[in-house]
Each structure stands twice: as structure tokens, then as C-alpha cells.
C-alpha atoms as a PDB file:
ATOM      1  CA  UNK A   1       0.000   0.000   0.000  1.00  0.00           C
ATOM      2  CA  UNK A   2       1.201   3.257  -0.619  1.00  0.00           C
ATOM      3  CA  UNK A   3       0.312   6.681   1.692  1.00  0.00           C
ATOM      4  CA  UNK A   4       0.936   9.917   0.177  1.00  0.00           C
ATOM      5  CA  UNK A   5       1.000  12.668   2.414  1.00  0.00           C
ATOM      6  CA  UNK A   6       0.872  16.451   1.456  1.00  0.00           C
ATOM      7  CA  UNK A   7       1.998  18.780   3.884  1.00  0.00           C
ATOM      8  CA  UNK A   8       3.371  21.962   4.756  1.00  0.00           C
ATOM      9  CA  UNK A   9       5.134  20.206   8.357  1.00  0.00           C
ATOM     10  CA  UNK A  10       6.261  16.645   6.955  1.00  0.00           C
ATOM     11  CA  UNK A  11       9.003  16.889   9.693  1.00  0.00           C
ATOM     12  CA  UNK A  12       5.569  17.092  12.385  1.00  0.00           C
ATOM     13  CA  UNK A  13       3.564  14.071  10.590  1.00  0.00           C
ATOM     14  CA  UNK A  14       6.636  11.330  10.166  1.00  0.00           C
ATOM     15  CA  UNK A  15       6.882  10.802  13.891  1.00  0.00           C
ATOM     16  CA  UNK A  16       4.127   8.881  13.943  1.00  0.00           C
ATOM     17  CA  UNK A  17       5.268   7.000  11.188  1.00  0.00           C
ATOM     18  CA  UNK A  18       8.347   6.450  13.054  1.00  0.00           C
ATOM     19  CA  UNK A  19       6.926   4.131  15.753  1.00  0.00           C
ATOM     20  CA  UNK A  20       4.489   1.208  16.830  1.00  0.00           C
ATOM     21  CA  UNK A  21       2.450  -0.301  14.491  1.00  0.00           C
ATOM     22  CA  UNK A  22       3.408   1.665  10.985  1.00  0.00           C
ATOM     23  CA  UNK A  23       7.191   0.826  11.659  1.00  0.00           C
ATOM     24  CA  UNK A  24       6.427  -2.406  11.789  1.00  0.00           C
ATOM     25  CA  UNK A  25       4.279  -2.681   8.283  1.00  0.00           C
ATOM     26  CA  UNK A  26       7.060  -0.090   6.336  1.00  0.00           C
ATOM     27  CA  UNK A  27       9.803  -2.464   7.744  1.00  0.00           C
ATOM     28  CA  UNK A  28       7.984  -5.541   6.143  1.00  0.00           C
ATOM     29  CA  UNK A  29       7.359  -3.234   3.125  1.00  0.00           C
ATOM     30  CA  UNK A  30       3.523  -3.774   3.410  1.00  0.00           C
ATOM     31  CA  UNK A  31       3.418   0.485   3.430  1.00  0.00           C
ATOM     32  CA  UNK A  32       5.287   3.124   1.716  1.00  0.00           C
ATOM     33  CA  UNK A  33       4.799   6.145   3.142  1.00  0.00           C
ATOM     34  CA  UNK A  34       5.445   9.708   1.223  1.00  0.00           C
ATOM     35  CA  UNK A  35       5.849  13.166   2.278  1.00  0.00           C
ATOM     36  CA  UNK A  36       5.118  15.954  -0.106  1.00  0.00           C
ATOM     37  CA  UNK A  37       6.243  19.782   1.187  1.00  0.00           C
ATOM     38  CA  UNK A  38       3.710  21.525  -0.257  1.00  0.00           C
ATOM     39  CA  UNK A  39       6.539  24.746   0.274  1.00  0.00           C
ATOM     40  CA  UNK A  40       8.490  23.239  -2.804  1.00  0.00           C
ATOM     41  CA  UNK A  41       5.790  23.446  -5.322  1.00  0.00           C
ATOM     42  CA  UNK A  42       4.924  27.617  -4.126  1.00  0.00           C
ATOM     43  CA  UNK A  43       5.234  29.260  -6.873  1.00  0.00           C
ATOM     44  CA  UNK A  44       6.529  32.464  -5.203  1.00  0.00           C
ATOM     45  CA  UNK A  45      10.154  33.313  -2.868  1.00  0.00           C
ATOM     46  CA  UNK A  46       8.200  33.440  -0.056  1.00  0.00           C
ATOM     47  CA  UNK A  47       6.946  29.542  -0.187  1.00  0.00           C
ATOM     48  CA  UNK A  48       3.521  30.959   0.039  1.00  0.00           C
ATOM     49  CA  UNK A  49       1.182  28.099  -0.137  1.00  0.00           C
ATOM     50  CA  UNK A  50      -2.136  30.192   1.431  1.00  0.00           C
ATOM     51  CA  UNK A  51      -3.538  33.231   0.717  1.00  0.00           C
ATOM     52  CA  UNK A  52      -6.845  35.245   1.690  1.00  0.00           C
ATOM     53  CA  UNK A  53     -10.735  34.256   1.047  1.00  0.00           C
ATOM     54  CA  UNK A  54     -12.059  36.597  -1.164  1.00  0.00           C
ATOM     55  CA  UNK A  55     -15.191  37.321   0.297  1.00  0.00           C
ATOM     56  CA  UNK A  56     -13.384  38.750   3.260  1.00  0.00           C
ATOM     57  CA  UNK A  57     -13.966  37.632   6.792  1.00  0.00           C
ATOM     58  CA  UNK A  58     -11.876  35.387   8.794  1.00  0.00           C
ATOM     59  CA  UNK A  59      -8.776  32.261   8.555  1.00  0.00           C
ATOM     60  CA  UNK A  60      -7.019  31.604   5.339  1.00  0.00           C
ATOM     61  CA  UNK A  61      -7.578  29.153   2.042  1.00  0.00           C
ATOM     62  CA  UNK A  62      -4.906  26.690   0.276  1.00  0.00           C
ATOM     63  CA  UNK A  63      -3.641  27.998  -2.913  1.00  0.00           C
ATOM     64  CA  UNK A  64      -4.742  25.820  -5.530  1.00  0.00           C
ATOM     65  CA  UNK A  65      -1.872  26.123  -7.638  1.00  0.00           C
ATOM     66  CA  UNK A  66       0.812  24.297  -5.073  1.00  0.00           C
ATOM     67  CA  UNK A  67      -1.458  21.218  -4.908  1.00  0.00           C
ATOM     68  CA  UNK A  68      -1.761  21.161  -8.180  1.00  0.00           C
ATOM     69  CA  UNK A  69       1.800  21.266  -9.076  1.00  0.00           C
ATOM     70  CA  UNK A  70       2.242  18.719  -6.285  1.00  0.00           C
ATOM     71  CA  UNK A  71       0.015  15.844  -7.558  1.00  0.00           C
ATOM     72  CA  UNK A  72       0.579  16.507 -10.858  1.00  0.00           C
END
């Protein structure tokens, strides 16, 4: 089986992969697990991977344009 993860903290979300039961099955080879930084398909300097709603009001949105790079 393989896991694909996008991310903008893959160093946060392999610790769990790093232990108990998951260890165990990626050892074996029963589970790849992948990391995407979503940071390395921004298309800006800044690594931008969010930006404003634009109605206005409150919290942020993903940029589609980083996903899309990244499963592309």
C-alpha cells in the first residue's frame, strides 16, 4: 500500500510514522509512506502556499496552484 502525504510540516507528521504499528508494516514493506512539502511546489520566494478568502472575513484558504503542481 502506498500513503501519500501532502503537507506543509512533513518533519511534524513522520513521527508517527516512526513508531508502533506503521514501523512495523514499512519495515515488512507492506506500506510506503510519502511526504510531499507543499513549500516546494509555491510558486513564489516566499513559499507561500495560502492566501486570503475573497469574500473577506476570517482564517485563510490553500492555494490551488501548489497542490496542483504537487500531484501533478
Amino acid at each position: 500500500m502506498r500513503i501519500d502525504i501532502i503537507t506543509v510540516v512533513p518533519e511534524l507528521l513522520k513521527s508517527p510514522f516512526e513508531a508502533s504499528i506503521m514501523q512495523r508494516s514499512i519495515a515488512k514493506g507492506l506500506v510506503e509512506v510519502h511526504f510531499h512539502n507543499l513549500r516546494d511546489y509555491a510558486t513564489n520566494t516566499y513559499k507561500q502556499v495560502d492566501d486570503y478568502q475573497y469574500g473577506g472575513g476570517a482564517g485563510m484558504v490553500m492555494m490551488i496552484e501548489p497542490i496542483d503542481k504537487c500531484i501533478s
